[in-house]
PDB file of N, CA and C in Angstrom:
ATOM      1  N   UNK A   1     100.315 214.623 -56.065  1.00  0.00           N
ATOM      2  CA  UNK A   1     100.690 213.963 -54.827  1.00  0.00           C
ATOM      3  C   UNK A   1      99.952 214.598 -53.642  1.00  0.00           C
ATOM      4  N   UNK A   2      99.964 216.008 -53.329  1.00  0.00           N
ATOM      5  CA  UNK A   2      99.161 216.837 -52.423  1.00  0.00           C
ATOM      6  C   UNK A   2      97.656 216.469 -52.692  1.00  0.00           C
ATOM      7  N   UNK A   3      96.931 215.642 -53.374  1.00  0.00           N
ATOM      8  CA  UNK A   3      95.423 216.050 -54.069  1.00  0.00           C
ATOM      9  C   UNK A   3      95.358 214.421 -53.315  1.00  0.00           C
ATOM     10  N   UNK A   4      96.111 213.285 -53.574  1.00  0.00           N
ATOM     11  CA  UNK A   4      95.917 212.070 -52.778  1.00  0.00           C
ATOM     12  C   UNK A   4      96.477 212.063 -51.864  1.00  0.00           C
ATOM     13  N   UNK A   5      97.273 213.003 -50.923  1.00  0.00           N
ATOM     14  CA  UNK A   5      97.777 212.667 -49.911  1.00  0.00           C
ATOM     15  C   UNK A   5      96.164 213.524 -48.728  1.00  0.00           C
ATOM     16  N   UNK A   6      95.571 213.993 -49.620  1.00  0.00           N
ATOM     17  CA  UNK A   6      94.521 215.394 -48.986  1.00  0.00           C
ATOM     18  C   UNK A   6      93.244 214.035 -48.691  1.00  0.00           C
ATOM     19  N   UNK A   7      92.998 213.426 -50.031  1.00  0.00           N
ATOM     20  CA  UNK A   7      92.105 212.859 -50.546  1.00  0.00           C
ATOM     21  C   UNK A   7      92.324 211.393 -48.835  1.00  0.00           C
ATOM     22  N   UNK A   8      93.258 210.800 -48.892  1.00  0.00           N
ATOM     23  CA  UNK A   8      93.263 209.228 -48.359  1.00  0.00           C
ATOM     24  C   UNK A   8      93.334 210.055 -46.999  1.00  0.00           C
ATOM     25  N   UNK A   9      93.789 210.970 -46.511  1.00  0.00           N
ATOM     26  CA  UNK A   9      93.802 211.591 -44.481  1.00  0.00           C
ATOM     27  C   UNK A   9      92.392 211.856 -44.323  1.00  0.00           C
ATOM     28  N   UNK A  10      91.915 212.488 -45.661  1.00  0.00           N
ATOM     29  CA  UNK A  10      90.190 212.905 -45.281  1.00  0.00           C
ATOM     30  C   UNK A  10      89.472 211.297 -45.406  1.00  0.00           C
ATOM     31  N   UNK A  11      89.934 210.551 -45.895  1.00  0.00           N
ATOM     32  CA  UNK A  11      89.186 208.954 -45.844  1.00  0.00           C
ATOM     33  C   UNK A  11      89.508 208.374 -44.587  1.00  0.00           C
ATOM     34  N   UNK A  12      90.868 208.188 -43.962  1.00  0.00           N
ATOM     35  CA  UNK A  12      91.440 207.920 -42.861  1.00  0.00           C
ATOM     36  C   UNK A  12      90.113 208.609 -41.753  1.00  0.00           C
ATOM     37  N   UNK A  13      90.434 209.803 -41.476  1.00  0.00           N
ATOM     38  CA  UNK A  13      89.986 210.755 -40.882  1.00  0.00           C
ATOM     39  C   UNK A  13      88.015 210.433 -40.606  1.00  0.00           C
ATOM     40  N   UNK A  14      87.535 209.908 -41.982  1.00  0.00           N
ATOM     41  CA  UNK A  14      86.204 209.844 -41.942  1.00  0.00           C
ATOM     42  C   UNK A  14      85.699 208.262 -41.255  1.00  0.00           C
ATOM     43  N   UNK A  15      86.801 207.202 -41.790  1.00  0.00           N
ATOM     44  CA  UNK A  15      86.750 206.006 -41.717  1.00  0.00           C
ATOM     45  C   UNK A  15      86.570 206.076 -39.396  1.00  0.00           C
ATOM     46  N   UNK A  16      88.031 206.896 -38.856  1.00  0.00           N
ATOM     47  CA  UNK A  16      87.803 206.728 -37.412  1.00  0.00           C
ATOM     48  C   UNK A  16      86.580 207.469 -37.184  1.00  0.00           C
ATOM     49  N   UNK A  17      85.674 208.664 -38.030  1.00  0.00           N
ATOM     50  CA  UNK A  17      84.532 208.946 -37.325  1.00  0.00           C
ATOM     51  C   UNK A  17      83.789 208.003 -37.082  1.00  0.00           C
ATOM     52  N   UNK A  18      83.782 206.936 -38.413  1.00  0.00           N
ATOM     53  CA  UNK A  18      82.642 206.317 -38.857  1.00  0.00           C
ATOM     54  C   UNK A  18      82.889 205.400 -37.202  1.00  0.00           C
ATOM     55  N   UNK A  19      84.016 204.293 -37.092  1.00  0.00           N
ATOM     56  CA  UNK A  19      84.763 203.675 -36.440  1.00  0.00           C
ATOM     57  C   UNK A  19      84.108 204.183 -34.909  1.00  0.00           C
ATOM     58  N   UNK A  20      84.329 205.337 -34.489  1.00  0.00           N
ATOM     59  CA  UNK A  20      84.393 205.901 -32.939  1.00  0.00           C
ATOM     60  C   UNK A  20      82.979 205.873 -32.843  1.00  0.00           C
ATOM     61  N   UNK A  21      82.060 206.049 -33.586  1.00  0.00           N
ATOM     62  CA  UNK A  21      80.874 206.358 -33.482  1.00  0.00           C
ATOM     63  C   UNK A  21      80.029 204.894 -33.111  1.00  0.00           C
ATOM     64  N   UNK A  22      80.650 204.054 -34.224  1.00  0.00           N
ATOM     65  CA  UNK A  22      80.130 202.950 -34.263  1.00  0.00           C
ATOM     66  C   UNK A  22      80.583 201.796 -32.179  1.00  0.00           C
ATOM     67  N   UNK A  23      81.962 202.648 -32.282  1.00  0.00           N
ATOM     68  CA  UNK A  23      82.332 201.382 -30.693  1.00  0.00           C
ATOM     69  C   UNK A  23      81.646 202.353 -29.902  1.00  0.00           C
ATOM     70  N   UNK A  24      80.762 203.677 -29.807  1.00  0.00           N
ATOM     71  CA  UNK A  24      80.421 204.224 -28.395  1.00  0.00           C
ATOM     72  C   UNK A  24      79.117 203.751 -28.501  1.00  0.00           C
ATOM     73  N   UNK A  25      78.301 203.799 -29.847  1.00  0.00           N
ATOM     74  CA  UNK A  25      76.776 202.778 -30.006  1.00  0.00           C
ATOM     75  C   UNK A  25      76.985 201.513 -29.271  1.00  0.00           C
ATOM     76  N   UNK A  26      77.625 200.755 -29.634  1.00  0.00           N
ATOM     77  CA  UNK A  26      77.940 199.290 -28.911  1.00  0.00           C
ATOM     78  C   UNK A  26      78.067 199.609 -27.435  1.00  0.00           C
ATOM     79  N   UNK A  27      78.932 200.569 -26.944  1.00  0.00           N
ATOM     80  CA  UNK A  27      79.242 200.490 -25.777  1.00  0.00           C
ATOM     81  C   UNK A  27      77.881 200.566 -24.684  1.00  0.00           C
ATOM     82  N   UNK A  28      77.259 201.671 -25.504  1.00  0.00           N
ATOM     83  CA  UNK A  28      75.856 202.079 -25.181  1.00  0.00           C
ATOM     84  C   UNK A  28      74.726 201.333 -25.087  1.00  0.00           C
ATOM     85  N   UNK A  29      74.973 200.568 -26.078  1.00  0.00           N
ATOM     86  CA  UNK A  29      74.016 199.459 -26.180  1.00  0.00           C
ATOM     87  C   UNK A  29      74.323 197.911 -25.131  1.00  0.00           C
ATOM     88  N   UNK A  30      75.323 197.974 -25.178  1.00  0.00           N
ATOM     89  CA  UNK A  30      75.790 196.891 -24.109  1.00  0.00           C
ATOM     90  C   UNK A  30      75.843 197.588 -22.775  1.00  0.00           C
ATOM     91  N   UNK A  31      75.843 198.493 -22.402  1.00  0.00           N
ATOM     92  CA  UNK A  31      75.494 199.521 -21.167  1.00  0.00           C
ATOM     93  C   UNK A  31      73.897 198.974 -20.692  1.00  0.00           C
ATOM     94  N   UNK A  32      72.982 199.371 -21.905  1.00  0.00           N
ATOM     95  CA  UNK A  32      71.629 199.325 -21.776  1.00  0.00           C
ATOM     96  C   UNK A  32      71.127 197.891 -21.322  1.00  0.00           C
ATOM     97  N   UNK A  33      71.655 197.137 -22.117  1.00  0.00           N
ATOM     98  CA  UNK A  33      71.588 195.378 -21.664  1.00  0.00           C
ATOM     99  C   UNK A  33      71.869 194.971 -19.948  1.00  0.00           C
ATOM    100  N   UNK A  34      73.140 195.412 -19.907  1.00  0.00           N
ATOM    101  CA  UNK A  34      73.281 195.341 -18.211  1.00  0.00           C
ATOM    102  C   UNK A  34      72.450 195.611 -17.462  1.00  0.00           C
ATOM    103  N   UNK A  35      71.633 197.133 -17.501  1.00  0.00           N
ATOM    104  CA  UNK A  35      71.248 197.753 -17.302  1.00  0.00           C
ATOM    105  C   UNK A  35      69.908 196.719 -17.168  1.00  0.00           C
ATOM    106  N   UNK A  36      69.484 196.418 -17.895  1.00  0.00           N
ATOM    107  CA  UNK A  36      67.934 195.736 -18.319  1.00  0.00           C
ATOM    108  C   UNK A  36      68.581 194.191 -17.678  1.00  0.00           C
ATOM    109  N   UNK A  37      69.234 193.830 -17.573  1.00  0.00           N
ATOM    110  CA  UNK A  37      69.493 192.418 -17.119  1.00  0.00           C
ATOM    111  C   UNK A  37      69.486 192.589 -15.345  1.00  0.00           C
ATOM    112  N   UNK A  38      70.468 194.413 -15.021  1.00  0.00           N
ATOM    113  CA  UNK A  38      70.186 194.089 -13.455  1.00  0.00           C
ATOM    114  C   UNK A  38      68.786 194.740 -12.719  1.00  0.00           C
ATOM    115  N   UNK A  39      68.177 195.172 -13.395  1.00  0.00           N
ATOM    116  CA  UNK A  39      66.389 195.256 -13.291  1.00  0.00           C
ATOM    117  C   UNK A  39      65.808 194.329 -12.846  1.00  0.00           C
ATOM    118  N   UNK A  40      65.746 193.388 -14.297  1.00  0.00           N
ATOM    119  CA  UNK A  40      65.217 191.772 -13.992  1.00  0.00           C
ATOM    120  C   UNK A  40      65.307 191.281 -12.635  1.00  0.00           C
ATOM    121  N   UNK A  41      67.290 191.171 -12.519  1.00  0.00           N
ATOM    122  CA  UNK A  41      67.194 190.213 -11.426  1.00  0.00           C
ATOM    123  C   UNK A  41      66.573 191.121  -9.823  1.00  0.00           C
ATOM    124  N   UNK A  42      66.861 192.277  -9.849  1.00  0.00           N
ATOM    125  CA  UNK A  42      65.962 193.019  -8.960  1.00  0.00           C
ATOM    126  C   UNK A  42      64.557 193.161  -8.584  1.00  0.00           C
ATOM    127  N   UNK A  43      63.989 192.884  -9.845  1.00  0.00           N
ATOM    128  CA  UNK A  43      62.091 192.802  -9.585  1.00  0.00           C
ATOM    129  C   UNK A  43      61.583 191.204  -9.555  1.00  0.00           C
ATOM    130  N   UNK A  44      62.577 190.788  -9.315  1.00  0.00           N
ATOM    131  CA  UNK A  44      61.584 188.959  -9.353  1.00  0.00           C
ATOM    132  C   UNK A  44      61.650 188.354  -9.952  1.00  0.00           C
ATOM    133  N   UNK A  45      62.319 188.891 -11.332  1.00  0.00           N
ATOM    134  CA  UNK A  45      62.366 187.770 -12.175  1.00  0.00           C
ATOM    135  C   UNK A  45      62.345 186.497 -12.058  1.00  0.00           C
ATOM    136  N   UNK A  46      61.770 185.402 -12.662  1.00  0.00           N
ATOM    137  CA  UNK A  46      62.004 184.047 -12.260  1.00  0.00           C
ATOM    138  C   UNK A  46      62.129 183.429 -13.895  1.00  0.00           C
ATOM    139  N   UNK A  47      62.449 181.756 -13.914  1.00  0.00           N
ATOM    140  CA  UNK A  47      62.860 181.120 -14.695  1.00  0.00           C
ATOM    141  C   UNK A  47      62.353 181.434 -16.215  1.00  0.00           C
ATOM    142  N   UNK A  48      62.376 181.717 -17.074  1.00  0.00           N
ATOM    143  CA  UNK A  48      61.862 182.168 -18.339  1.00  0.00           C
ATOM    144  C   UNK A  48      62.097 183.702 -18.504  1.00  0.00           C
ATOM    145  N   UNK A  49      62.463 184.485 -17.605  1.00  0.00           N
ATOM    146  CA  UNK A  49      62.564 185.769 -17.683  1.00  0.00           C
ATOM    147  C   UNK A  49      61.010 186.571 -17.402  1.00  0.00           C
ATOM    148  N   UNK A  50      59.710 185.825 -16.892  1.00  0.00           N
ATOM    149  CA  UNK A  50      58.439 185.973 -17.034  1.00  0.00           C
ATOM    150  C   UNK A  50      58.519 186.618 -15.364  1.00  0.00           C
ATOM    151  N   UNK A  51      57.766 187.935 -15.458  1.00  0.00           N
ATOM    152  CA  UNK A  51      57.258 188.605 -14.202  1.00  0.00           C
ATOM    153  C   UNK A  51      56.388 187.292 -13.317  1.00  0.00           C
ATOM    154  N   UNK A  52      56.093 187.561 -12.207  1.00  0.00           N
ATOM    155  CA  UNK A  52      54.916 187.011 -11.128  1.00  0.00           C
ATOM    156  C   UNK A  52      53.774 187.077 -11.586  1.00  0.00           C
ATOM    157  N   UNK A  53      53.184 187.728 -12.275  1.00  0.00           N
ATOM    158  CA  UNK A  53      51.693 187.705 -13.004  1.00  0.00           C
ATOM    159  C   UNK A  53      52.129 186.688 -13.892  1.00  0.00           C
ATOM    160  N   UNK A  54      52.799 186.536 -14.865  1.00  0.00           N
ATOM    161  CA  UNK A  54      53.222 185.666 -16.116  1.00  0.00           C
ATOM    162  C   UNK A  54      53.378 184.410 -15.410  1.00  0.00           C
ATOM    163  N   UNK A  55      53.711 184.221 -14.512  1.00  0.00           N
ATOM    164  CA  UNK A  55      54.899 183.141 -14.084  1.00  0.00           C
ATOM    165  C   UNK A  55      53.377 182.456 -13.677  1.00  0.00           C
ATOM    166  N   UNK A  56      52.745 182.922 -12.718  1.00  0.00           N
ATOM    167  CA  UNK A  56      51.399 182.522 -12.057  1.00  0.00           C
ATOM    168  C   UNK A  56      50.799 181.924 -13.342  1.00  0.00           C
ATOM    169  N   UNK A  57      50.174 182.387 -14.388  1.00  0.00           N
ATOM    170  CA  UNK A  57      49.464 182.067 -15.533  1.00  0.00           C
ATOM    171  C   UNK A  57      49.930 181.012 -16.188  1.00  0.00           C
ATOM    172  N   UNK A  58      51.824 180.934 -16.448  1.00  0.00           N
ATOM    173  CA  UNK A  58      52.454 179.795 -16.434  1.00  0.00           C
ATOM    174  C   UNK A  58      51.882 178.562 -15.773  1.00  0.00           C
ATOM    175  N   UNK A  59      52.226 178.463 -14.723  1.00  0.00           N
ATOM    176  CA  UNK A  59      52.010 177.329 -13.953  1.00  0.00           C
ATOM    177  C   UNK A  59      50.593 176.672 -13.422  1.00  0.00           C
ATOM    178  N   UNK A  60      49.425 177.721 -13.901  1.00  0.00           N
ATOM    179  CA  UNK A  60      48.301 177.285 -13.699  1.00  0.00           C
ATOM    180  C   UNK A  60      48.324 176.793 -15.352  1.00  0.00           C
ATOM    181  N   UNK A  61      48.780 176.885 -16.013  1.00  0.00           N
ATOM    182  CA  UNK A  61      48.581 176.695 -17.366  1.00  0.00           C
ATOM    183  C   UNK A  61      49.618 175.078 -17.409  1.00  0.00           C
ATOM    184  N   UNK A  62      50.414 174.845 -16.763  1.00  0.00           N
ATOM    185  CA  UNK A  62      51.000 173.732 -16.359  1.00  0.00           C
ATOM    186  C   UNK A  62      49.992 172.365 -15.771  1.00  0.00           C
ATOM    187  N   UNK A  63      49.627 173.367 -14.767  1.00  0.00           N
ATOM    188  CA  UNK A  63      48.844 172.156 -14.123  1.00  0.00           C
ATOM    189  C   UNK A  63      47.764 172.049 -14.528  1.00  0.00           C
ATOM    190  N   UNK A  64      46.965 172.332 -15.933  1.00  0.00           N
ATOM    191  CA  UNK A  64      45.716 172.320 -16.487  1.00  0.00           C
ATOM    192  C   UNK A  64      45.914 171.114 -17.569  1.00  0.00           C
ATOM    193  N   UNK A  65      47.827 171.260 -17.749  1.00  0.00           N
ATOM    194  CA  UNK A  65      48.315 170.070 -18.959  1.00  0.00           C
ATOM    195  C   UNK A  65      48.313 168.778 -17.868  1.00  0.00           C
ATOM    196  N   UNK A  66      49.404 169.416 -16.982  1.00  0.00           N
ATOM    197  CA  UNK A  66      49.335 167.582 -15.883  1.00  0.00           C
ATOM    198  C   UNK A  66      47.634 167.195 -15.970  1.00  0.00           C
ATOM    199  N   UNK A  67      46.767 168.001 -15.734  1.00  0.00           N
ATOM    200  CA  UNK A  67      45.846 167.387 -15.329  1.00  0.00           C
ATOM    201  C   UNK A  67      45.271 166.201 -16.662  1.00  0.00           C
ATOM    202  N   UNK A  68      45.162 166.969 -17.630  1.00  0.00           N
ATOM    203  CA  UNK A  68      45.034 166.183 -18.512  1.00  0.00           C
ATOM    204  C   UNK A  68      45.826 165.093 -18.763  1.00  0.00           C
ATOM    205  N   UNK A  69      46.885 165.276 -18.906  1.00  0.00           N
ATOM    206  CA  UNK A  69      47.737 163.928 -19.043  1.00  0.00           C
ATOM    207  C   UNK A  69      47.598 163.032 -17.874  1.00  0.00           C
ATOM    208  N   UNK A  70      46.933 163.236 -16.659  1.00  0.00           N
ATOM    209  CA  UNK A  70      46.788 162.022 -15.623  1.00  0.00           C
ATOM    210  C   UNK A  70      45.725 161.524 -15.981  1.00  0.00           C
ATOM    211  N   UNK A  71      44.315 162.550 -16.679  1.00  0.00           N
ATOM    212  CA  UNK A  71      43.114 161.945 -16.870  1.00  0.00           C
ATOM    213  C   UNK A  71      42.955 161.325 -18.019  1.00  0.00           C
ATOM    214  N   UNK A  72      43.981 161.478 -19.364  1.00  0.00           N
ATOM    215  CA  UNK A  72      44.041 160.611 -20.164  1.00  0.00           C
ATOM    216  C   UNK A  72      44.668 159.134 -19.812  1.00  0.00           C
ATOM    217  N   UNK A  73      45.899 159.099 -18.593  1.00  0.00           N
ATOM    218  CA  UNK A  73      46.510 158.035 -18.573  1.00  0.00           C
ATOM    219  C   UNK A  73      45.892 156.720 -17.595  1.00  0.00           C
ATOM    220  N   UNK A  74      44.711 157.873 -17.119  1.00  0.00           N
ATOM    221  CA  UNK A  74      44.116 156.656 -16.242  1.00  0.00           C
ATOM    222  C   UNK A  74      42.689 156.292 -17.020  1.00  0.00           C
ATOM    223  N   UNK A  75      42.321 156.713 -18.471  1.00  0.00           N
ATOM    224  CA  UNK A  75      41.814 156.195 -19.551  1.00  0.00           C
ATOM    225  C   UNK A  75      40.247 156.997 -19.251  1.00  0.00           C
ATOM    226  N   UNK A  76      40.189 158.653 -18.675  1.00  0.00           N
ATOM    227  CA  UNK A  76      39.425 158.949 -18.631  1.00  0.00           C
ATOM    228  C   UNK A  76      38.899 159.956 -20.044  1.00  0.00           C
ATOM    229  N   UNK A  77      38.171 159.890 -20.178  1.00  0.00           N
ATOM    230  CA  UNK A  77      37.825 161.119 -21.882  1.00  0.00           C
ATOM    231  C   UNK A  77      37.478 162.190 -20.801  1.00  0.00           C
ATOM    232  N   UNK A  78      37.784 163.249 -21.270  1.00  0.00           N
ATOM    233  CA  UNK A  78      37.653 165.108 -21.203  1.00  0.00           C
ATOM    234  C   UNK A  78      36.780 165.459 -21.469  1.00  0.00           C
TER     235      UNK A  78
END
């Protein structure tokens, strides 16, 4: 009785290390996320999560598609 009562407190006992260890990682890790989410909205971020260099390259990369699609629709070849 002493040999399983020793045996299941040291399982108990190992199970909340495992347990405590595992919710302060999460906590930490969801710390870090905030963390990285209130960055973003601090440096500029804009729609896609893409910096001002990105975002620029975006939208010239946008208007290189409009362009094409107006010069195909008014039946010009490229």
């Amino acid at each position: 009785m002493s040999q399983e009562l020793l045996i299941a407190a040291s399982a108990l006992a190992g199970l909340l290390v495992v347990a405590f260890t595992v919710l302060k990682g999460w906590q930490d890790w969801l710390a870090l996320k905030t963390r990285e989410l209130e960055n973003g909205r601090r440096h500029g971020e804009i729609e896609g999560g893409a910096r001002e260099g990105a975002a620029r390259i975006e939208l010239a990369d946008l208007k290189e598609r409009i362009r094409k699609l107006e010069a195909i629709a008014s039946g010009v070849d490229l």
